[in-house]
PDB file of N, CA and C in Angstrom:
ATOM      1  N   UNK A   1    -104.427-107.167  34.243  1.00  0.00           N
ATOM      2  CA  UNK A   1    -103.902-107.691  35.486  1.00  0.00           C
ATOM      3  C   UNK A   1    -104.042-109.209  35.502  1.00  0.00           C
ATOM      4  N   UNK A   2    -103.139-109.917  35.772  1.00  0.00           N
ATOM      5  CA  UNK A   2    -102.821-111.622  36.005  1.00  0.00           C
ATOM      6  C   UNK A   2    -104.088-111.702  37.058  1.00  0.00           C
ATOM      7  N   UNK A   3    -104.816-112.912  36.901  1.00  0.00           N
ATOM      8  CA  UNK A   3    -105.887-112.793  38.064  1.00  0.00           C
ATOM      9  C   UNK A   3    -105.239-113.493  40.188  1.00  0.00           C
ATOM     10  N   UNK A   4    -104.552-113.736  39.505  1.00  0.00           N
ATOM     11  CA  UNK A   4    -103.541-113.974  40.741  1.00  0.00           C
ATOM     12  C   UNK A   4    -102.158-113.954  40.649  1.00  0.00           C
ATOM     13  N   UNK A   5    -101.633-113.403  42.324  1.00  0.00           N
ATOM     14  CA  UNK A   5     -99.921-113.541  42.631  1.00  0.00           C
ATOM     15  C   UNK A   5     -99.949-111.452  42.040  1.00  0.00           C
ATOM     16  N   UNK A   6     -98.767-111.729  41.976  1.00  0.00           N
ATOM     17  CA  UNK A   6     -97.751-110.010  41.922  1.00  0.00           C
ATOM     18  C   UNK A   6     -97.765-108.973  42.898  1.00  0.00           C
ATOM     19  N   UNK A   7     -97.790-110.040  44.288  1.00  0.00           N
ATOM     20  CA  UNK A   7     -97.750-109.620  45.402  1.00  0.00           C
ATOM     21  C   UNK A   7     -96.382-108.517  45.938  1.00  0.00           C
ATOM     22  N   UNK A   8     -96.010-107.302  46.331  1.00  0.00           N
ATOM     23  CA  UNK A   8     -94.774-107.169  46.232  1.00  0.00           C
ATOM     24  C   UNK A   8     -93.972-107.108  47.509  1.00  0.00           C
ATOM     25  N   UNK A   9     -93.451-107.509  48.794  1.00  0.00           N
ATOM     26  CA  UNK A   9     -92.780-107.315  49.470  1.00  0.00           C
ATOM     27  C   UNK A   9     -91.572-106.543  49.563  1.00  0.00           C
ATOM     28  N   UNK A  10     -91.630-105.286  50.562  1.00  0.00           N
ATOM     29  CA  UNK A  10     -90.121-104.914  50.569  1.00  0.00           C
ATOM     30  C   UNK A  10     -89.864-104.651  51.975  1.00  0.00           C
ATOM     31  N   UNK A  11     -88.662-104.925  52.290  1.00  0.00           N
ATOM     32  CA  UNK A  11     -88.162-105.305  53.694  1.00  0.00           C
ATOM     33  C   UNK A  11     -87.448-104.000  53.897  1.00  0.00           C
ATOM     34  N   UNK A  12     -87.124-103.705  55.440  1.00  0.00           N
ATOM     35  CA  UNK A  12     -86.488-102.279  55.933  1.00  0.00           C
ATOM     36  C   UNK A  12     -85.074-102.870  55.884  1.00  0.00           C
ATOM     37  N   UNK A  13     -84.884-103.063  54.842  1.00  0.00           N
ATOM     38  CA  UNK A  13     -83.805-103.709  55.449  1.00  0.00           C
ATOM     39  C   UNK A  13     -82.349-103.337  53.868  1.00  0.00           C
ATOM     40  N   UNK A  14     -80.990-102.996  53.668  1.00  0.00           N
ATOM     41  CA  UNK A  14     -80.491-102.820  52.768  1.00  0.00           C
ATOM     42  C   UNK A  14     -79.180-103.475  53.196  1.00  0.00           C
ATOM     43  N   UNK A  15     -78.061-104.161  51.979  1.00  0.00           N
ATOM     44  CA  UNK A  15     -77.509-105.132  51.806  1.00  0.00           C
ATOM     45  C   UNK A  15     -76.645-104.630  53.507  1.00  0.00           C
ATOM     46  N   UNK A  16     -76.242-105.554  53.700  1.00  0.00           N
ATOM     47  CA  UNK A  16     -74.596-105.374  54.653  1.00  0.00           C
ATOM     48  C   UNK A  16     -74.190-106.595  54.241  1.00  0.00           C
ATOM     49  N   UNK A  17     -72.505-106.810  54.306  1.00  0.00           N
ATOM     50  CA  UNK A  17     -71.382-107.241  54.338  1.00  0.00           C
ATOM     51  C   UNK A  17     -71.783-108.882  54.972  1.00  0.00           C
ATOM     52  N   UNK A  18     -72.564-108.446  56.001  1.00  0.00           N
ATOM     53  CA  UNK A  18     -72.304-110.075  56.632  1.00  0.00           C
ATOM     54  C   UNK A  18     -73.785-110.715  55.617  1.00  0.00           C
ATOM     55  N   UNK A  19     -74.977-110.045  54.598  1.00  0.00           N
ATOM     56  CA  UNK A  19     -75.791-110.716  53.958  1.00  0.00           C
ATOM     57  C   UNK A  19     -75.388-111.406  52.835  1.00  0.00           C
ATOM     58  N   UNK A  20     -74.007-111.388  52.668  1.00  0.00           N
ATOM     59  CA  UNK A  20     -73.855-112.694  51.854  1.00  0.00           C
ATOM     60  C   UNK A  20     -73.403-114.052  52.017  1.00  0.00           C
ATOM     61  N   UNK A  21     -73.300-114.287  53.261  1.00  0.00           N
ATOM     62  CA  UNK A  21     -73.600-115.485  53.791  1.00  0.00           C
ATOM     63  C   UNK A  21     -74.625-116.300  53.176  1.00  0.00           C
ATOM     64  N   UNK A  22     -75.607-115.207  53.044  1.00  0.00           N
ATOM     65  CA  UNK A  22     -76.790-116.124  52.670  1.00  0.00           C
ATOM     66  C   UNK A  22     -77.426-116.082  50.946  1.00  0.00           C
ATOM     67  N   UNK A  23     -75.852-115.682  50.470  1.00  0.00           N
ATOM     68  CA  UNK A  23     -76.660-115.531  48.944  1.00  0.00           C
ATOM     69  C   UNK A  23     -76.542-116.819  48.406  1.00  0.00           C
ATOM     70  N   UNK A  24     -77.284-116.718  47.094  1.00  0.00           N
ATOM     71  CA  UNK A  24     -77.255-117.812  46.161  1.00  0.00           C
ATOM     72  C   UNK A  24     -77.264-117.228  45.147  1.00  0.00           C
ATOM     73  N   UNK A  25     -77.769-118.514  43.750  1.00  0.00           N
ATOM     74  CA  UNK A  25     -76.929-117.813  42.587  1.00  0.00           C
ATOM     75  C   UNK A  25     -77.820-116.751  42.122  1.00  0.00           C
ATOM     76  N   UNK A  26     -78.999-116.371  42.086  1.00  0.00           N
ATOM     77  CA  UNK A  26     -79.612-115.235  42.064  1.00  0.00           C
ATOM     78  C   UNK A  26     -80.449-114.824  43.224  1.00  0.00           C
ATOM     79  N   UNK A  27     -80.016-113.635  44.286  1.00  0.00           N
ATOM     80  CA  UNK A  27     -81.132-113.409  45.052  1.00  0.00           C
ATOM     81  C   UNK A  27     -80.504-113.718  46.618  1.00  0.00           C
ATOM     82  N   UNK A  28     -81.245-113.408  47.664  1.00  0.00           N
ATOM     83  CA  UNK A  28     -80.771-114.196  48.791  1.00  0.00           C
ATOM     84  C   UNK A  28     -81.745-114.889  49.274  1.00  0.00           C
ATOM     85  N   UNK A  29     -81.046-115.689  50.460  1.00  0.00           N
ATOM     86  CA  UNK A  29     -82.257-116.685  51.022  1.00  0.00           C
ATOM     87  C   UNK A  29     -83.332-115.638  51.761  1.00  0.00           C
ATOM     88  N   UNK A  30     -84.179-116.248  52.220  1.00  0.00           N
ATOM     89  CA  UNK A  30     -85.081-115.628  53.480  1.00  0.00           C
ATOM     90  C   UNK A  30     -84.834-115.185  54.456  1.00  0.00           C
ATOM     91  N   UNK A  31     -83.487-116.107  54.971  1.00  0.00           N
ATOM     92  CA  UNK A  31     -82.993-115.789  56.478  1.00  0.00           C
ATOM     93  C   UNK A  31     -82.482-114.624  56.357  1.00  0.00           C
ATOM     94  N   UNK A  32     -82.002-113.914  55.399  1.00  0.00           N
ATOM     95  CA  UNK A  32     -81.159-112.833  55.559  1.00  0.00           C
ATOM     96  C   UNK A  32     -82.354-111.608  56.053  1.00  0.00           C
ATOM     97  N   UNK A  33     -83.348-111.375  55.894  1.00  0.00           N
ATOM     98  CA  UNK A  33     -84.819-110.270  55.727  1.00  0.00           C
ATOM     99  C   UNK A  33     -85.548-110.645  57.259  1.00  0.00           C
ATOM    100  N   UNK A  34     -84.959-112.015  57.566  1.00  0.00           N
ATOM    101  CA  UNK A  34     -86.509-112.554  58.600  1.00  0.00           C
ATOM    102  C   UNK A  34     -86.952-111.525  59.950  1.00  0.00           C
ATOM    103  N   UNK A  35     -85.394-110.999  60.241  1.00  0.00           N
ATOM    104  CA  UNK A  35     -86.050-110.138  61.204  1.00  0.00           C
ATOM    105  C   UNK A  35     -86.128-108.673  61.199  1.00  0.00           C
ATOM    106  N   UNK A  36     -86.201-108.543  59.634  1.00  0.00           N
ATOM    107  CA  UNK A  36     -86.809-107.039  58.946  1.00  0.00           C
ATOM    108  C   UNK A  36     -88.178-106.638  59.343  1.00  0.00           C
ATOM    109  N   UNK A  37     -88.292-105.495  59.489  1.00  0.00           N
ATOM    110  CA  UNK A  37     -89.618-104.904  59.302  1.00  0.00           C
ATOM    111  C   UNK A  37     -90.006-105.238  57.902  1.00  0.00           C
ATOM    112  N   UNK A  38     -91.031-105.081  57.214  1.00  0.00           N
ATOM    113  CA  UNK A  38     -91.346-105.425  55.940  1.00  0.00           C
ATOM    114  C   UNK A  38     -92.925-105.329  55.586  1.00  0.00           C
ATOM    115  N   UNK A  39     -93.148-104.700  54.295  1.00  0.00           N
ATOM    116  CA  UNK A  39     -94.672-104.669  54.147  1.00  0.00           C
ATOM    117  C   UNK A  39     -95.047-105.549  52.680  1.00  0.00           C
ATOM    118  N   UNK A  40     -96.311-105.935  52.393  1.00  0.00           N
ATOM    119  CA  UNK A  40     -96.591-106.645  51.347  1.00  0.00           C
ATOM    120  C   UNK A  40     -97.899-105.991  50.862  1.00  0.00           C
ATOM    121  N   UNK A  41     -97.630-105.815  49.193  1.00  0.00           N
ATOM    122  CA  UNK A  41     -99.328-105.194  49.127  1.00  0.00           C
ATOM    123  C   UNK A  41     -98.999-105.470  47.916  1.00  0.00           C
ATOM    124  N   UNK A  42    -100.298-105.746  46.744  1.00  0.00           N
ATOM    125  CA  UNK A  42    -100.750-106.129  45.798  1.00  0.00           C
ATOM    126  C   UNK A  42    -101.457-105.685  44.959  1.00  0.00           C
ATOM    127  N   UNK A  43    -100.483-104.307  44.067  1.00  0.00           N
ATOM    128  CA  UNK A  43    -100.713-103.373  43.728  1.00  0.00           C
ATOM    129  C   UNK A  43    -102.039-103.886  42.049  1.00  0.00           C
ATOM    130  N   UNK A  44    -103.016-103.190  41.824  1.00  0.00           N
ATOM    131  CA  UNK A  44    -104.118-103.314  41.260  1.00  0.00           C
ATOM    132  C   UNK A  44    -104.062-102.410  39.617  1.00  0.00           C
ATOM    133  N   UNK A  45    -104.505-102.823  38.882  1.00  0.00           N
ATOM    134  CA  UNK A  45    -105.120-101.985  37.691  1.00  0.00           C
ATOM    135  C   UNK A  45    -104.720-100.352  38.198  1.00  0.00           C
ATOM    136  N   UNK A  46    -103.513 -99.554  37.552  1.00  0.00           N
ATOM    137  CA  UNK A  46    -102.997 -98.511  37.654  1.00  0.00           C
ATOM    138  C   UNK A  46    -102.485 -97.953  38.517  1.00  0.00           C
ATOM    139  N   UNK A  47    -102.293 -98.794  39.371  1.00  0.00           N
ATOM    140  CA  UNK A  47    -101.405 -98.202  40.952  1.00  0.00           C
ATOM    141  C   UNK A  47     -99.857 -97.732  40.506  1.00  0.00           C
ATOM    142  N   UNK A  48     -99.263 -97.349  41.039  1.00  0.00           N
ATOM    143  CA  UNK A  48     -97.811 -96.985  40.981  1.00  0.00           C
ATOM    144  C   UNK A  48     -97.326 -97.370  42.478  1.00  0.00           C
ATOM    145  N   UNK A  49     -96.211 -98.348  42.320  1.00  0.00           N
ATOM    146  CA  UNK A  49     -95.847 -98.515  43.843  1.00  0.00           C
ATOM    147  C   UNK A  49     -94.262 -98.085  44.029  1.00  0.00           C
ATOM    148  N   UNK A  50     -93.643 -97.100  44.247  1.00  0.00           N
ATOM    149  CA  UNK A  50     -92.452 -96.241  44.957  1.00  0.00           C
ATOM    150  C   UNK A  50     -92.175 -96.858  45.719  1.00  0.00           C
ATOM    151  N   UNK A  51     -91.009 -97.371  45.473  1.00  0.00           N
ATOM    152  CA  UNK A  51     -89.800 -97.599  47.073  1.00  0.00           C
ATOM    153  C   UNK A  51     -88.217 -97.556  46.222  1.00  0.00           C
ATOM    154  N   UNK A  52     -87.480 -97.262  47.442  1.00  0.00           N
ATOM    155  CA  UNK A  52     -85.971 -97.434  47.044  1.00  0.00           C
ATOM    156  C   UNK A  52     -85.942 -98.887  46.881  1.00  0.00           C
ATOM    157  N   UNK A  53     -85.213 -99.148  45.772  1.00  0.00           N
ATOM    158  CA  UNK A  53     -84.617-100.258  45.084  1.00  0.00           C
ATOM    159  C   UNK A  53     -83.596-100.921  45.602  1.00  0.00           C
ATOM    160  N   UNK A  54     -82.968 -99.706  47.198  1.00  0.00           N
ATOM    161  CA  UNK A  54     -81.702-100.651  47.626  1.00  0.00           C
ATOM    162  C   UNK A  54     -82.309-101.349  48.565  1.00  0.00           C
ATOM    163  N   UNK A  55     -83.501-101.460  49.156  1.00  0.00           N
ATOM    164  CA  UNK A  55     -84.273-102.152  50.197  1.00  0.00           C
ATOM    165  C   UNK A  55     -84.132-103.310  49.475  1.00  0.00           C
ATOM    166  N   UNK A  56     -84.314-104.566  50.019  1.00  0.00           N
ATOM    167  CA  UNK A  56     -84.674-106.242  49.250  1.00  0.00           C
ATOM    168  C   UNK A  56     -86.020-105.999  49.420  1.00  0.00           C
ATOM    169  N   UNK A  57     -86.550-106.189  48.535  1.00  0.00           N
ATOM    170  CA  UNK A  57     -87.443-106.635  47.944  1.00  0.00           C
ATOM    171  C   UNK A  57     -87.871-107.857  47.153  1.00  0.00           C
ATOM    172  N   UNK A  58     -88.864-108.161  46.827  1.00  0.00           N
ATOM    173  CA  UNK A  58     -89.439-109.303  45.896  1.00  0.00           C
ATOM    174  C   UNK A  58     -90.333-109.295  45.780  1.00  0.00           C
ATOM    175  N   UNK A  59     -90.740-109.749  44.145  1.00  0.00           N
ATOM    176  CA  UNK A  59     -92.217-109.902  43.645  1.00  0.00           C
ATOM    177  C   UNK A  59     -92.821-111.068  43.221  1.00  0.00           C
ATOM    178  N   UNK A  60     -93.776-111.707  44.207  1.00  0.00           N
ATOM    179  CA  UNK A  60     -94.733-113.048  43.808  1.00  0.00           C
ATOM    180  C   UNK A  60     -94.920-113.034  42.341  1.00  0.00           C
ATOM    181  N   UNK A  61     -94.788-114.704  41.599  1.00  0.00           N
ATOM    182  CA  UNK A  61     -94.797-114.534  40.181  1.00  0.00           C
ATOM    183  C   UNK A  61     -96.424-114.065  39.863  1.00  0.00           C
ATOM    184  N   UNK A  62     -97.044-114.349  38.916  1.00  0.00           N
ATOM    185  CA  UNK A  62     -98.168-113.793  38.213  1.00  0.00           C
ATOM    186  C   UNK A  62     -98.637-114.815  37.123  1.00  0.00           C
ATOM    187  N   UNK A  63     -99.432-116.457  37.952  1.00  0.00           N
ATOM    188  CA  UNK A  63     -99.087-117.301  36.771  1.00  0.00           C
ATOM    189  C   UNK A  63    -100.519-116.768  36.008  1.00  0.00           C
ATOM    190  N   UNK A  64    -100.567-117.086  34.901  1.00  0.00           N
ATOM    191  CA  UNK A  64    -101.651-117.477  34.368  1.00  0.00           C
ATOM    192  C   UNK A  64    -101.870-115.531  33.729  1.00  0.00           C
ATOM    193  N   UNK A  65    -100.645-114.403  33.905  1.00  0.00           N
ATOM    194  CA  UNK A  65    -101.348-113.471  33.209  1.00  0.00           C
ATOM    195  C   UNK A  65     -99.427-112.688  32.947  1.00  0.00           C
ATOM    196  N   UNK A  66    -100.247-111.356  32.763  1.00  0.00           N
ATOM    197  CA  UNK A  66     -98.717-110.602  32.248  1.00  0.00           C
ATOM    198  C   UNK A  66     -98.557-109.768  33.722  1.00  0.00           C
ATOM    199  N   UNK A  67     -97.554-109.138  33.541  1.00  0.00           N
ATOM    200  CA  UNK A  67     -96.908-108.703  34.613  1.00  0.00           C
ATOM    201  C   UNK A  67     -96.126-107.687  34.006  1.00  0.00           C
ATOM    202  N   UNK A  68     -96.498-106.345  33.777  1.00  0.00           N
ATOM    203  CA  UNK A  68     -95.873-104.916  33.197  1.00  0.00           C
ATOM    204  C   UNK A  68     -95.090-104.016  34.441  1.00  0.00           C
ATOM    205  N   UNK A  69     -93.931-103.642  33.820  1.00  0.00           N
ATOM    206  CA  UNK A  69     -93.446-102.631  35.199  1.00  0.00           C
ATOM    207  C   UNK A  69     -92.496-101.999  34.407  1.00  0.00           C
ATOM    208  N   UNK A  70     -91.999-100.558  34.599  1.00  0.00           N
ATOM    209  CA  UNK A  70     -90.950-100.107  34.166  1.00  0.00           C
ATOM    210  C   UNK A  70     -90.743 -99.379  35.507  1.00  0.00           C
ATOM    211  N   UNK A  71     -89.422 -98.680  35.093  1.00  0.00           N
ATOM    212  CA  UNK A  71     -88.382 -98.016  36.398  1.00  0.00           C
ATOM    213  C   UNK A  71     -87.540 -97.225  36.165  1.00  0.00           C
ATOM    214  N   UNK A  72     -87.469 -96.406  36.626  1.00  0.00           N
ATOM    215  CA  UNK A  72     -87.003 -94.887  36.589  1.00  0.00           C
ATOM    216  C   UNK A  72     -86.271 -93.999  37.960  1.00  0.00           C
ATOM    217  N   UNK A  73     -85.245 -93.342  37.680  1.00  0.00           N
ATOM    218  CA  UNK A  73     -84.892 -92.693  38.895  1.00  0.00           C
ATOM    219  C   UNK A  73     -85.904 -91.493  39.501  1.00  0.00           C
ATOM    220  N   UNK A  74     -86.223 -91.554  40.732  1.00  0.00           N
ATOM    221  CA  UNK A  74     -86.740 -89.835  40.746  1.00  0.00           C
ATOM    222  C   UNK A  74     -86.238 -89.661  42.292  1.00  0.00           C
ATOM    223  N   UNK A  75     -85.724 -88.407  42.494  1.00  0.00           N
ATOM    224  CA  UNK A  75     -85.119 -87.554  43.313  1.00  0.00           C
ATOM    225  C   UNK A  75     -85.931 -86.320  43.670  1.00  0.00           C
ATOM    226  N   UNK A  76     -85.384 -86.303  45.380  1.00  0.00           N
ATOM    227  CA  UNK A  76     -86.225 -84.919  45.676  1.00  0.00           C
ATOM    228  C   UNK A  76     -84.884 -84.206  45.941  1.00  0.00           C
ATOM    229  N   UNK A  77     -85.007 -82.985  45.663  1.00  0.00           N
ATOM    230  CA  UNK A  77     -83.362 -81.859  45.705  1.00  0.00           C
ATOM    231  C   UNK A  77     -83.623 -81.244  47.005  1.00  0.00           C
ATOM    232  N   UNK A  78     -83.151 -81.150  47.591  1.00  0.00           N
ATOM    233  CA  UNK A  78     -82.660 -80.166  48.675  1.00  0.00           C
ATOM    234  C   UNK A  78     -83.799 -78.634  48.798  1.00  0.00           C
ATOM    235  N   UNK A  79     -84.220 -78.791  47.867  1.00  0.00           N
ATOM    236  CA  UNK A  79     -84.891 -77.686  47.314  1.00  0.00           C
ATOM    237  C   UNK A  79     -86.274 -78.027  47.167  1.00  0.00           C
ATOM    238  N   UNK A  80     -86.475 -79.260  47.146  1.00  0.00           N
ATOM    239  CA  UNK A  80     -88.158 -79.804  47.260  1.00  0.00           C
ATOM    240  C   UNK A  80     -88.390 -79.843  46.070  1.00  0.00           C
ATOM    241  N   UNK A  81     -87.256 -79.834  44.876  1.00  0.00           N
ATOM    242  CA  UNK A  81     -87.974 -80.386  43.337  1.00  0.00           C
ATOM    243  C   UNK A  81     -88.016 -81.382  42.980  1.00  0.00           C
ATOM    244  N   UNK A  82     -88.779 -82.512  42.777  1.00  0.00           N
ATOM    245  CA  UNK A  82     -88.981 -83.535  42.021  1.00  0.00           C
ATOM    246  C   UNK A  82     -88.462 -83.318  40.420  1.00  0.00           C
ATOM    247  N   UNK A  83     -87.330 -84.640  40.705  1.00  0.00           N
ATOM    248  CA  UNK A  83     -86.746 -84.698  39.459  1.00  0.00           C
ATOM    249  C   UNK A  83     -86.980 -86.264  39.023  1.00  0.00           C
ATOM    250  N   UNK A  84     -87.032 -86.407  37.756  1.00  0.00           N
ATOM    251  CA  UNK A  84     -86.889 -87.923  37.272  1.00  0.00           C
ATOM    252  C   UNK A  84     -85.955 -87.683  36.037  1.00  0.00           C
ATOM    253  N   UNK A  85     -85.425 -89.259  35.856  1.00  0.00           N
ATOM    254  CA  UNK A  85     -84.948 -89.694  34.452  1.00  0.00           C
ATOM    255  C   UNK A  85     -84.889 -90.972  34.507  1.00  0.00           C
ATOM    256  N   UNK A  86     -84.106 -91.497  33.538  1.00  0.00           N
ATOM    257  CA  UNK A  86     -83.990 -93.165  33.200  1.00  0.00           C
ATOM    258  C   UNK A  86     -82.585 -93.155  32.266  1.00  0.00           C
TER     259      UNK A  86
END
């Protein structure tokens, strides 16, 4: 674990039509999230942190260490089975 930063924020919040007003060339500004609900937590040595990917989100950099993550689909069926792939 980087000894600081890889903080992760994700906002209640998913794209609409009028949020590109506020894009740039990668990412959007702030204003577009500001009056999202939104949580921040700073996941530790083996945590797994789950959220939908269409929420905005962002992750504080991680100077001074590495920063590992992979990503994968997983689905619950109608049926209550947990499915994954990639």
């Amino acid at each position: 674990m980087p000894p600081s930063g890889g903080a992760t924020t994700v906002w209640r919040h998913r794209w609409q039509p009028a949020d590109d007003q506020h894009r740039t060339a990668y990412g959007y500004q702030p204003e577009t999230v500001q009056h999202s609900q939104h949580i921040t937590t700073t996941p530790q040595l083996g945590d797994a942190l789950l959220f939908n990917p269409a929420s905005y989100h962002a992750v504080e950099s991680s100077p001074g260490g590495r920063r590992i993550a992979f990503a994968f689909f997983l689905v619950l069926t109608t049926t209550g089975q947990l499915i994954t792939w990639s």
